[in-house]
Each structure stands twice: as C-alpha cells, then as structure tokens.
PDB file of N, CA and C in Angstrom:
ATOM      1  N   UNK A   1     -46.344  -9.524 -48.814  1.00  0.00           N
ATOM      2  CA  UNK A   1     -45.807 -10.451 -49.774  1.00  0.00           C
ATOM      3  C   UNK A   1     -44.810  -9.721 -50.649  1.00  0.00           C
ATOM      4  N   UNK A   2     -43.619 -10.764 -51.278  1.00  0.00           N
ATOM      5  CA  UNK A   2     -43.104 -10.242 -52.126  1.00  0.00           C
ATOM      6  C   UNK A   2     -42.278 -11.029 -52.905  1.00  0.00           C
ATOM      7  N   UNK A   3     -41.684 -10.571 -53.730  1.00  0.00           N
ATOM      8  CA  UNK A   3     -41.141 -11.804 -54.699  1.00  0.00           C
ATOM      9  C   UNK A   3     -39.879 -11.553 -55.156  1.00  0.00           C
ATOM     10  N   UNK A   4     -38.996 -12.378 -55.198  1.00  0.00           N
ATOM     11  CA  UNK A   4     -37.308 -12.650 -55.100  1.00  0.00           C
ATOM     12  C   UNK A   4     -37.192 -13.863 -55.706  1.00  0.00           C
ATOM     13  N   UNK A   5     -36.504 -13.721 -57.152  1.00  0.00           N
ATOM     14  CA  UNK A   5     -36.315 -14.634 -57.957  1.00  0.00           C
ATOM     15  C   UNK A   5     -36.956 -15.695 -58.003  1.00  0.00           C
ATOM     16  N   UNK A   6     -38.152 -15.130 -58.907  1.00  0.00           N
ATOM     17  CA  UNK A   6     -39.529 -15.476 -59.249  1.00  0.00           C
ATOM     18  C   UNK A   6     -40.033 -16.716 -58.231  1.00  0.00           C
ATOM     19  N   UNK A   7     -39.702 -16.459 -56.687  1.00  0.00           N
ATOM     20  CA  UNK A   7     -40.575 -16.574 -55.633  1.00  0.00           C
ATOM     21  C   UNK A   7     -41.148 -15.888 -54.727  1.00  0.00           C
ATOM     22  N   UNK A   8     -42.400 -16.411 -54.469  1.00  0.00           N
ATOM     23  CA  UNK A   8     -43.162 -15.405 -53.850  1.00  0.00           C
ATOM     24  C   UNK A   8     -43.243 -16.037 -52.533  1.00  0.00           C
ATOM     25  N   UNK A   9     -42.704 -14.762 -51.356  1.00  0.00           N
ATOM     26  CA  UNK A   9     -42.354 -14.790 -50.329  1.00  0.00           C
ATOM     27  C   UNK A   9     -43.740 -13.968 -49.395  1.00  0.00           C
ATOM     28  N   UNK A  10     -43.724 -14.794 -48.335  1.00  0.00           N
ATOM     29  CA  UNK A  10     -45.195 -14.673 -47.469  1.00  0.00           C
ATOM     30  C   UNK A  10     -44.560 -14.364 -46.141  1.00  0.00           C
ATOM     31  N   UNK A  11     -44.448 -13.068 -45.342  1.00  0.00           N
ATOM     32  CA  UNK A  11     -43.586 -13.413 -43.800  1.00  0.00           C
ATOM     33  C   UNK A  11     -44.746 -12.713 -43.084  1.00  0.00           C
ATOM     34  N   UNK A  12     -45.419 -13.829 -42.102  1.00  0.00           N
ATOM     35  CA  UNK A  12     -46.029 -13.521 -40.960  1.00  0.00           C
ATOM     36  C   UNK A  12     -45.252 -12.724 -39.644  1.00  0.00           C
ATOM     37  N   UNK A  13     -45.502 -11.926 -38.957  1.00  0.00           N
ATOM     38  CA  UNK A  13     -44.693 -11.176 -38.241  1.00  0.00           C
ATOM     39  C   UNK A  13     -44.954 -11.772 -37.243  1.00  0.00           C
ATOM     40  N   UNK A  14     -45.796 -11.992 -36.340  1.00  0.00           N
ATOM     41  CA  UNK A  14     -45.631 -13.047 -35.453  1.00  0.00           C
ATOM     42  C   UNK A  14     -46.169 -14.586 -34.855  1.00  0.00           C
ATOM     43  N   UNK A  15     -45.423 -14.942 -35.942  1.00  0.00           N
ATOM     44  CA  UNK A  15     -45.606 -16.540 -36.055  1.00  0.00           C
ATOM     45  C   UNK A  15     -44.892 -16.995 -34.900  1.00  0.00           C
ATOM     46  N   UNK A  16     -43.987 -16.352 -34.067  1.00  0.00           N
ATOM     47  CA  UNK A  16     -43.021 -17.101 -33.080  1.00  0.00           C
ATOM     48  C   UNK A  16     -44.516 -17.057 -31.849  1.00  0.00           C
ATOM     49  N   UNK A  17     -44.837 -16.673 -31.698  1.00  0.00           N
ATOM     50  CA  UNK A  17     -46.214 -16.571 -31.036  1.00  0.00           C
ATOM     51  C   UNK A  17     -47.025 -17.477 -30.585  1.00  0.00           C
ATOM     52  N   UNK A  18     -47.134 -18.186 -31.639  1.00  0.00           N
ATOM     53  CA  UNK A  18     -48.304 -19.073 -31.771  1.00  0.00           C
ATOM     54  C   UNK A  18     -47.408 -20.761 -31.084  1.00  0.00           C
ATOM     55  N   UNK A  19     -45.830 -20.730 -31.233  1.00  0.00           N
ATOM     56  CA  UNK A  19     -45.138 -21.599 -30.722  1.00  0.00           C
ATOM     57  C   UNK A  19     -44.148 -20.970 -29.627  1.00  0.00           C
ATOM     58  N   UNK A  20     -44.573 -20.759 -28.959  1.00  0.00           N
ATOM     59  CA  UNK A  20     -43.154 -19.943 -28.182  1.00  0.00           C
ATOM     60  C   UNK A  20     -41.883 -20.798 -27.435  1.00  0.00           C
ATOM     61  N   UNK A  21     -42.312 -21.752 -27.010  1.00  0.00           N
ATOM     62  CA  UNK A  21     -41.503 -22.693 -26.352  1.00  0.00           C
ATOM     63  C   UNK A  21     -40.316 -23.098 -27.692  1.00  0.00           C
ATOM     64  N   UNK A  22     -41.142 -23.619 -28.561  1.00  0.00           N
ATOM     65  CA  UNK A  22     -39.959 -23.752 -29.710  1.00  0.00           C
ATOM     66  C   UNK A  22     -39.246 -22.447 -30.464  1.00  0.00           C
ATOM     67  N   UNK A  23     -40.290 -21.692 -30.709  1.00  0.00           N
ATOM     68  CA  UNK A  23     -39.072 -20.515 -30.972  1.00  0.00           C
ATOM     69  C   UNK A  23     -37.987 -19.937 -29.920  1.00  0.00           C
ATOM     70  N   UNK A  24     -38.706 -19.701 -28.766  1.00  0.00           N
ATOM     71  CA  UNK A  24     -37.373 -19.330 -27.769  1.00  0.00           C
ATOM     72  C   UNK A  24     -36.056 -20.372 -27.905  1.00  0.00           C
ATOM     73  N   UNK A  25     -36.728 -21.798 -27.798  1.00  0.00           N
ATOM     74  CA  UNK A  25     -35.440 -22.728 -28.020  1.00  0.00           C
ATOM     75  C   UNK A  25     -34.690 -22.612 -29.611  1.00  0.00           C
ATOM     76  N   UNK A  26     -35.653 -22.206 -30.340  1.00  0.00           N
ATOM     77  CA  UNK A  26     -34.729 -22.029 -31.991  1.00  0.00           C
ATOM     78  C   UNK A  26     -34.181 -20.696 -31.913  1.00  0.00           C
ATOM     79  N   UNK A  27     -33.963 -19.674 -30.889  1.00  0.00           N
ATOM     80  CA  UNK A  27     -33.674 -18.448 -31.081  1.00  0.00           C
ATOM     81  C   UNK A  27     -32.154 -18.533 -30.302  1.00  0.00           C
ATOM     82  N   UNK A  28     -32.715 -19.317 -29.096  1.00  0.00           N
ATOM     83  CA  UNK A  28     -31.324 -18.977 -28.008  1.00  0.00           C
ATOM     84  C   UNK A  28     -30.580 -20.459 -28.826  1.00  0.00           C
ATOM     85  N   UNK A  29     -30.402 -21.559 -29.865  1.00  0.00           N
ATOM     86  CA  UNK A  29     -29.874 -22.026 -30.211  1.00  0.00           C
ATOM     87  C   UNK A  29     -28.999 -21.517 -31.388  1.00  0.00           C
ATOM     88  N   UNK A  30     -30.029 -20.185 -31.983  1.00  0.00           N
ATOM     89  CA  UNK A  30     -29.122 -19.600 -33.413  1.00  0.00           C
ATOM     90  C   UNK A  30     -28.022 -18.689 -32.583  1.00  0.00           C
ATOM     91  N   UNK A  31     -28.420 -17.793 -31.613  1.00  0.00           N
ATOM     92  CA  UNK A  31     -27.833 -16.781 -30.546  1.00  0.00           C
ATOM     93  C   UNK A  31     -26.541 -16.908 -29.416  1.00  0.00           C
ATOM     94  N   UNK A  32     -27.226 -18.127 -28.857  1.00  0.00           N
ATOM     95  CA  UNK A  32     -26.010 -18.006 -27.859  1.00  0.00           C
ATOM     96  C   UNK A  32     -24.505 -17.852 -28.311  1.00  0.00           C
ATOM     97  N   UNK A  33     -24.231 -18.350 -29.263  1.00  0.00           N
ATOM     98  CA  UNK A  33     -22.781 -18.511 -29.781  1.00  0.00           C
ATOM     99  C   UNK A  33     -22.413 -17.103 -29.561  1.00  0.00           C
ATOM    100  N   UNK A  34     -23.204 -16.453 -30.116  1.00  0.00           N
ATOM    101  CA  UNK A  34     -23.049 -14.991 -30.026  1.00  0.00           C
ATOM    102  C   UNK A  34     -22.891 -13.751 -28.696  1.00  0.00           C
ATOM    103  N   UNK A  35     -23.785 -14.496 -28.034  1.00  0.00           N
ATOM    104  CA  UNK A  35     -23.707 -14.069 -26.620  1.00  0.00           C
ATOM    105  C   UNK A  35     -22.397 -14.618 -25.925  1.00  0.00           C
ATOM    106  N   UNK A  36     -22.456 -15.774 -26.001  1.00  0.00           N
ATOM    107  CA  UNK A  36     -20.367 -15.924 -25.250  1.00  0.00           C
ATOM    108  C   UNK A  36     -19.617 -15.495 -25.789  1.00  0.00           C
ATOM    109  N   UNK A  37     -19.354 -15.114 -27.036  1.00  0.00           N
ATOM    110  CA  UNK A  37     -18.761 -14.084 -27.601  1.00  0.00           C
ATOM    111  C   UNK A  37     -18.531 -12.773 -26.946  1.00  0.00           C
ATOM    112  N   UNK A  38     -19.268 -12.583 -26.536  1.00  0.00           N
ATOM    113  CA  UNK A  38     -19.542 -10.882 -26.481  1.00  0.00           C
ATOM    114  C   UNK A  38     -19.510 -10.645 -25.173  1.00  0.00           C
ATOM    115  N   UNK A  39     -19.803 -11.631 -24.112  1.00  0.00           N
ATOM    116  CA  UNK A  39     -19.387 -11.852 -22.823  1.00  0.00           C
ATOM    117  C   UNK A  39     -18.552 -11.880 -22.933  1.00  0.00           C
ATOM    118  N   UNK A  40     -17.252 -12.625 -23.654  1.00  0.00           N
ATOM    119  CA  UNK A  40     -15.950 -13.544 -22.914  1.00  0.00           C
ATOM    120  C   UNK A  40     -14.911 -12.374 -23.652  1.00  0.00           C
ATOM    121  N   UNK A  41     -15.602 -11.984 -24.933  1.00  0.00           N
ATOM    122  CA  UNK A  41     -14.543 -10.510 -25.568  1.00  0.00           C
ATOM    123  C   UNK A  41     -14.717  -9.253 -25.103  1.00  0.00           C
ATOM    124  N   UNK A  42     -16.037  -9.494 -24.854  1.00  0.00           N
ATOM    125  CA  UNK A  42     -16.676  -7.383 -24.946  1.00  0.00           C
ATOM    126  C   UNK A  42     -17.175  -7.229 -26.114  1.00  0.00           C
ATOM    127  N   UNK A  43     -18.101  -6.116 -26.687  1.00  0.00           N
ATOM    128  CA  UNK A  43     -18.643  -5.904 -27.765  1.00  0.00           C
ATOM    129  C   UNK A  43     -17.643  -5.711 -28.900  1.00  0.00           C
ATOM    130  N   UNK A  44     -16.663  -4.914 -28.214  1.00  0.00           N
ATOM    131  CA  UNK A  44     -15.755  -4.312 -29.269  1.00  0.00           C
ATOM    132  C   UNK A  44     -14.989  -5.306 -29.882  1.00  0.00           C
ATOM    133  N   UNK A  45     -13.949  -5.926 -28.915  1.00  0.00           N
ATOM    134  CA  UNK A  45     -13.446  -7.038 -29.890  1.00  0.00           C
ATOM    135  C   UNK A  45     -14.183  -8.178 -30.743  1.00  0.00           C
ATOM    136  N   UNK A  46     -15.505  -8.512 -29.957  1.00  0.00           N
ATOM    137  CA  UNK A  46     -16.428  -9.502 -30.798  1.00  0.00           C
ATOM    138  C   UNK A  46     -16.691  -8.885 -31.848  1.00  0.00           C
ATOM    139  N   UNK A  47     -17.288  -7.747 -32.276  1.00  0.00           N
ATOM    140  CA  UNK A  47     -17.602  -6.683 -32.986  1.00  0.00           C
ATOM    141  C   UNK A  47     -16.102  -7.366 -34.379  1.00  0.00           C
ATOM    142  N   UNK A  48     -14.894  -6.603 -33.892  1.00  0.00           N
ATOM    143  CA  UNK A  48     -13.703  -6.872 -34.636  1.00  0.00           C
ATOM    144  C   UNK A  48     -13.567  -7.636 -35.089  1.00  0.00           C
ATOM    145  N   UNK A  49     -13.745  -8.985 -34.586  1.00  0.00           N
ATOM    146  CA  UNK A  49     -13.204 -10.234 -35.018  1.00  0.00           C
ATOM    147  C   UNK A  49     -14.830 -10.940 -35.160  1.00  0.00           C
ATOM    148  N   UNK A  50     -15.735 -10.542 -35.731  1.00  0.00           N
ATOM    149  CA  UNK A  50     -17.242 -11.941 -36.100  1.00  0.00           C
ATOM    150  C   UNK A  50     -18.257 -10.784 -37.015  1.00  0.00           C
ATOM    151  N   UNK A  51     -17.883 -10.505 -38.020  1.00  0.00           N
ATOM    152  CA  UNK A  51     -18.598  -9.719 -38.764  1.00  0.00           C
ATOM    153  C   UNK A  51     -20.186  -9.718 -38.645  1.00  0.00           C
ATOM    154  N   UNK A  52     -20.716 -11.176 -38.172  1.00  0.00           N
ATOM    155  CA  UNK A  52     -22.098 -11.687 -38.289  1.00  0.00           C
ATOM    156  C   UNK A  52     -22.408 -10.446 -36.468  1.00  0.00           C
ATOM    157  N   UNK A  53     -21.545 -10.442 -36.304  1.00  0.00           N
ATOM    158  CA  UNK A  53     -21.713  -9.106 -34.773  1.00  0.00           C
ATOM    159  C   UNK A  53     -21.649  -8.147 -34.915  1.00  0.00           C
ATOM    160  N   UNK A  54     -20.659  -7.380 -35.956  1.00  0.00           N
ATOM    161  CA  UNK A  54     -20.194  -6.615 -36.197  1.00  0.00           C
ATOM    162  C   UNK A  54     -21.798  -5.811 -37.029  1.00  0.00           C
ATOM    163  N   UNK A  55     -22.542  -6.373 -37.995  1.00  0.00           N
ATOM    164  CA  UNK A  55     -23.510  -6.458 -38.715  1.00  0.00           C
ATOM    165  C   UNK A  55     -24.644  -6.290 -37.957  1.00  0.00           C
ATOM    166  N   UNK A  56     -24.663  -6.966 -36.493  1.00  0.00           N
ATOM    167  CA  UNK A  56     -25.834  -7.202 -35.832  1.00  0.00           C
ATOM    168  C   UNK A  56     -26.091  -6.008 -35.047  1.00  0.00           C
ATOM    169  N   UNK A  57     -25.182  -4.902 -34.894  1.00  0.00           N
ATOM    170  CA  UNK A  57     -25.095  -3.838 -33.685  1.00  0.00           C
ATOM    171  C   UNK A  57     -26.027  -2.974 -34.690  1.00  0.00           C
ATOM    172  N   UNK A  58     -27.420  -2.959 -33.345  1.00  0.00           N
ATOM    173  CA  UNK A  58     -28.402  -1.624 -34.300  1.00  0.00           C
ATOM    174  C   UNK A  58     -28.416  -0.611 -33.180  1.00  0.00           C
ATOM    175  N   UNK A  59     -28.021  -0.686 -31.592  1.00  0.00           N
ATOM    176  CA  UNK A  59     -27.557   0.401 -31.279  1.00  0.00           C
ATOM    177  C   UNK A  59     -25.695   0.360 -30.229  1.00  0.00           C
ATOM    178  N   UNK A  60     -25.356   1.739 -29.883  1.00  0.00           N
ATOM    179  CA  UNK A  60     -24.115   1.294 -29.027  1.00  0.00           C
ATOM    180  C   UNK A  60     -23.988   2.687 -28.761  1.00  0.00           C
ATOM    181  N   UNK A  61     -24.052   2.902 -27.260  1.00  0.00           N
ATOM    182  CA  UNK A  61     -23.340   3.713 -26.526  1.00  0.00           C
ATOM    183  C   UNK A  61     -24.787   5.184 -27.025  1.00  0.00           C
ATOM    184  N   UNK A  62     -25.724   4.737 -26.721  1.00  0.00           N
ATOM    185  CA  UNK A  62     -26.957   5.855 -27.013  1.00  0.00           C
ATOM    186  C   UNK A  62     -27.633   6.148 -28.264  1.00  0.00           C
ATOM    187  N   UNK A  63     -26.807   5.132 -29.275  1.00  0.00           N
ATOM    188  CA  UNK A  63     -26.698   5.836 -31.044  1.00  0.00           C
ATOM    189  C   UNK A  63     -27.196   4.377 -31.687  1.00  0.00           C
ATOM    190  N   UNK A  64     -27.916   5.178 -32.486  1.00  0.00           N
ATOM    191  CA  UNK A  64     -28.622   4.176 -33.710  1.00  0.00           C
ATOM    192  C   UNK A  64     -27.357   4.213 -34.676  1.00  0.00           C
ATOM    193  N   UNK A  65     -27.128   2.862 -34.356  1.00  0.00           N
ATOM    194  CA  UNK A  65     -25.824   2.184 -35.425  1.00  0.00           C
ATOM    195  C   UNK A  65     -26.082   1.392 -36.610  1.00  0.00           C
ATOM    196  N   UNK A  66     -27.531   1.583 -36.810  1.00  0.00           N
ATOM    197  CA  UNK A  66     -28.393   0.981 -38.206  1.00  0.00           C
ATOM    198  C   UNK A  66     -28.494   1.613 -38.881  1.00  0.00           C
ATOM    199  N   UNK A  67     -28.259   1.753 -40.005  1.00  0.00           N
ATOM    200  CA  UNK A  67     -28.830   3.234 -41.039  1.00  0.00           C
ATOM    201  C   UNK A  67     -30.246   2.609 -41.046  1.00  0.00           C
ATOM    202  N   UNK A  68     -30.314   1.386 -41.527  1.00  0.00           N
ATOM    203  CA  UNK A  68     -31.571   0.844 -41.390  1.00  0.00           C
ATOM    204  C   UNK A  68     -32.910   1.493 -40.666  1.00  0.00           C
ATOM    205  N   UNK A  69     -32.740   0.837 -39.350  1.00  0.00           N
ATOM    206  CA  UNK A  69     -33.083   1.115 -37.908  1.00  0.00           C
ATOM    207  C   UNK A  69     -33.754   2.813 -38.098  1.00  0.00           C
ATOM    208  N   UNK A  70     -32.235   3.207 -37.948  1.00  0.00           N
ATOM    209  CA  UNK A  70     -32.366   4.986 -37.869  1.00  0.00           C
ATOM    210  C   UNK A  70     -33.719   5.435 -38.891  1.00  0.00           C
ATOM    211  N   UNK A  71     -33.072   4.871 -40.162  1.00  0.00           N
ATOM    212  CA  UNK A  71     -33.888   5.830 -41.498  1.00  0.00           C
ATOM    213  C   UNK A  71     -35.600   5.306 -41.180  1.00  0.00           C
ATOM    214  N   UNK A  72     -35.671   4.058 -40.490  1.00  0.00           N
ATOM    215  CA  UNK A  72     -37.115   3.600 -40.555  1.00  0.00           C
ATOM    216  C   UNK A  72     -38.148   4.702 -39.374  1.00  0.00           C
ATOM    217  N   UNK A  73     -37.555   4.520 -38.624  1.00  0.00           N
ATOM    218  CA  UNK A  73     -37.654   5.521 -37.116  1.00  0.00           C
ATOM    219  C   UNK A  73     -37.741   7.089 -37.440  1.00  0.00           C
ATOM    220  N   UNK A  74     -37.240   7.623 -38.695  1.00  0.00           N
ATOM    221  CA  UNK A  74     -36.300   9.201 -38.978  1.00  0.00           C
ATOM    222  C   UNK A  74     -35.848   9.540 -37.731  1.00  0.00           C
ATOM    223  N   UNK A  75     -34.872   9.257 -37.192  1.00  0.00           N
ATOM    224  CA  UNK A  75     -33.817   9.073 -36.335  1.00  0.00           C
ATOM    225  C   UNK A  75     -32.395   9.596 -37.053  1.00  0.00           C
ATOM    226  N   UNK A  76     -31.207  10.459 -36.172  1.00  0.00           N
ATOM    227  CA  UNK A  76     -30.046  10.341 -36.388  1.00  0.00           C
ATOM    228  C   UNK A  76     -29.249   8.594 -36.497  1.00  0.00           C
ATOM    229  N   UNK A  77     -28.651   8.679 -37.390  1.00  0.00           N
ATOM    230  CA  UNK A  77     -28.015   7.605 -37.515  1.00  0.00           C
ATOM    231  C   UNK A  77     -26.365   7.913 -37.219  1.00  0.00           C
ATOM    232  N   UNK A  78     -25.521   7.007 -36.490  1.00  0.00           N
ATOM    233  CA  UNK A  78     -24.317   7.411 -36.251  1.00  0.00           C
ATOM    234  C   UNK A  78     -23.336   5.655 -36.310  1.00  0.00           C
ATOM    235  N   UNK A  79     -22.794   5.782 -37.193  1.00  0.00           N
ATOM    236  CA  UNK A  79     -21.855   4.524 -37.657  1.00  0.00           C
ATOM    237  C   UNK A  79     -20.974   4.051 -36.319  1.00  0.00           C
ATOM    238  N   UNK A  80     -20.846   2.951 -36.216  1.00  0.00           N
ATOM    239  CA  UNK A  80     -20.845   1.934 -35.180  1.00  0.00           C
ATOM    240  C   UNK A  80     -18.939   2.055 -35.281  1.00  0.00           C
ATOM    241  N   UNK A  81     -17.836   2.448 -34.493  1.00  0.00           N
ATOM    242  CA  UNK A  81     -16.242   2.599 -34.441  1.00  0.00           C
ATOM    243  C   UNK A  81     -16.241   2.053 -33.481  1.00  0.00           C
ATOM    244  N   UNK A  82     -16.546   0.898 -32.372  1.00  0.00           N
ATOM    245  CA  UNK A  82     -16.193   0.292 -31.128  1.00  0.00           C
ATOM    246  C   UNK A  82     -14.966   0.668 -31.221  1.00  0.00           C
TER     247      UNK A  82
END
C-alpha cells in the first residue's frame, strides 16, 4: 500500500490471473498500436518518433536500458542511443 495525494493506493500483483482472458484482451488492446509501430518502423525509428516507446525500452541490444530495471536487479545500466 501506499498513498499519493491523500489516496491510498492498494496494487495486487497478480490480479491479471484470476481473469486472464480479459486481461490478455485489455493488454493486446493497450499494446498493439505499439507493436505495428515497431514492426512497420524498427525499434529505432519508433523509439524516435513515439516517446511512450522510446520510455518503454527496458532492454536493447544485451543492455539494461532502465536505470530502473538495472538499479532494482544491481545490474549495469547503459542508456538506450538506437
């Protein structure tokens, strides 16, 4: 639990679980946009041009491109230059 402008926030970790048929369909409905993207450009130009992609890369080319990711893991972290 935790609280963010004086609400208190509850996140079950796997709630997609218990519905899977609907989460897979609420996942590949938030996603795909993203995936023809990245098919029809390549990572790099999708990357360039859709920040919400650009944001989403936690690895590329062998390397933890998350500081996130990396620091949670204690992992090298190495910034994402497609």
């Amino acid at each position: 639990m935790y609280v963010t402008h004086d609400v208190i926030h509850y996140t079950v970790a796997n709630m997609p679980g218990a519905v899977p048929k609907t989460a897979t369909e609420a996942l590949s409905s938030a996603t795909v946009r993203y995936a023809i993207e990245i098919a029809n450009k390549g990572i790099d130009k999708a990357a360039a041009d859709d920040n919400t992609i650009f944001t989403g890369i936690n690895t590329y080319q062998g390397n933890l491109t998350s500081k996130a990711v990396a620091d949670s893991l204690d992992l090298p972290f190495t910034p994402y230059k497609g």
